[in-house]
Protein backbone atom coordinates (compact mmCIF):
# COMPACT_ATOMS: atom_id res chain seq x y z
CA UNK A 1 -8.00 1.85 -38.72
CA UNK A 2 -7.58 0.06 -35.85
CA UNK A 3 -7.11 0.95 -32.31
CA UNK A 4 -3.53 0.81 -31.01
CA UNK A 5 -3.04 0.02 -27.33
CA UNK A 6 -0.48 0.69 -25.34
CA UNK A 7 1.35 -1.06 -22.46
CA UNK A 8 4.21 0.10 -20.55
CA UNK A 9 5.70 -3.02 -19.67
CA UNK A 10 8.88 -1.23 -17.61
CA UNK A 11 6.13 -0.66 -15.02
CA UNK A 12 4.52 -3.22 -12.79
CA UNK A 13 0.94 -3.77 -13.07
CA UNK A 14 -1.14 -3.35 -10.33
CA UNK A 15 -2.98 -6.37 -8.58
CA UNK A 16 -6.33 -6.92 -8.81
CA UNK A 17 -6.82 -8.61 -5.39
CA UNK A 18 -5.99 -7.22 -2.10
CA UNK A 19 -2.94 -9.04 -0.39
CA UNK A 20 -3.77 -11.69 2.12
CA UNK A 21 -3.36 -11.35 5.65
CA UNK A 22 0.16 -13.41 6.11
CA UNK A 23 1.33 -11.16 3.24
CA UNK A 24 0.14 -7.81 4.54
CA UNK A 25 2.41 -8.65 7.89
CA UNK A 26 5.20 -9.81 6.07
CA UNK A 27 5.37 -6.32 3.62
CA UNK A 28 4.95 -4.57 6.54
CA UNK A 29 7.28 -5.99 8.89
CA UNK A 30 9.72 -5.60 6.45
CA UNK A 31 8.92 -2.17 5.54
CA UNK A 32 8.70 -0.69 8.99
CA UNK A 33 12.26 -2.45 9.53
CA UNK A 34 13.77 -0.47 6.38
CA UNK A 35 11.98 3.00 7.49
CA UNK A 36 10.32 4.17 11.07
CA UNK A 37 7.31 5.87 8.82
CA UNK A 38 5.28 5.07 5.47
CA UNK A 39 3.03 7.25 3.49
CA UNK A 40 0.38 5.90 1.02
CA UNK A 41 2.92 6.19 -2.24
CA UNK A 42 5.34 3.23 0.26
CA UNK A 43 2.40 0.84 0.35
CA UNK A 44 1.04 1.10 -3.03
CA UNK A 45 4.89 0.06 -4.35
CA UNK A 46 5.13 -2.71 -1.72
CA UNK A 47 1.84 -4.28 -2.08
CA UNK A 48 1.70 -3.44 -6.29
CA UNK A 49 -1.57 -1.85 -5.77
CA UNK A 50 -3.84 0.83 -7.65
CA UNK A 51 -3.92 3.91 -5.49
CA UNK A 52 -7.69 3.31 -4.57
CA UNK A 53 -7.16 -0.33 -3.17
CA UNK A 54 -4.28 1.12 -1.69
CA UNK A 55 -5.94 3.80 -0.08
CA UNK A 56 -8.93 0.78 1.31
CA UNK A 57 -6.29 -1.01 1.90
CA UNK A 58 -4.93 1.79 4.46
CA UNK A 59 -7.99 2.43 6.00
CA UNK A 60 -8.65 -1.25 7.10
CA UNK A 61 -5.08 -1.55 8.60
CA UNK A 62 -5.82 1.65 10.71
CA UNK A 63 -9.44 0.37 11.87
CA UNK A 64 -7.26 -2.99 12.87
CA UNK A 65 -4.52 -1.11 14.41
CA UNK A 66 -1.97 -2.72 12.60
CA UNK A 67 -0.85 1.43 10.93
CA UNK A 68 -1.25 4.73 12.99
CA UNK A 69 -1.92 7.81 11.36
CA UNK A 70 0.60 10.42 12.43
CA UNK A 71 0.19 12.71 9.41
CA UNK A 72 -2.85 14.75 8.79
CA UNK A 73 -6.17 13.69 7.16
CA UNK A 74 -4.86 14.22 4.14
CA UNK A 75 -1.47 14.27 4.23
CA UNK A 76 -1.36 10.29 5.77
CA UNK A 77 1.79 9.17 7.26
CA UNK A 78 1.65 5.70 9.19
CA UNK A 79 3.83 4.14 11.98
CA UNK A 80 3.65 1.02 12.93
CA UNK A 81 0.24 -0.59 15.14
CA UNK A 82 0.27 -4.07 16.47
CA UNK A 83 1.33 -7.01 13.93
């Protein structure tokens, strides 16, 4: 028998490339206009990414200063850094 596969297609697939930089300050501009904070699980359904680019994704906007942590280590909630 063959293998069946699967696909959910009510869900979006994730990208396979990170977002460019015009489009990361567009998402976030309008996401920090719709809500004062985002966690991790608001960026990975903007952006349409896996959790682990998402997460990559997170930590190069904080070493840019574009989010600020003001959750925990691992709890990470982000306000908005210099666009």
């Amino acid at each position: 028998m063959k293998e069946a596969k699967f696909v959910l297609l009510n869900q979006p697939r994730p990208n396979k490339a990170m977002p460019s930089a015009s489009t990361i300050a567009s998402v976030l501009t309008e996401a920090f206009a719709a809500a004062p904070v985002l966690q991790i699980s608001d960026l990975r359904d903007r952006f349409q990414l896996s959790t682990a680019k998402t997460y990559a994704l997170a930590r190069q906007l904080e070493a840019e200063g574009k989010l600020i942590n003001v959750g925990s280590k691992w709890h990470k909630v982000f306000q908005k850094g210099t666009l």
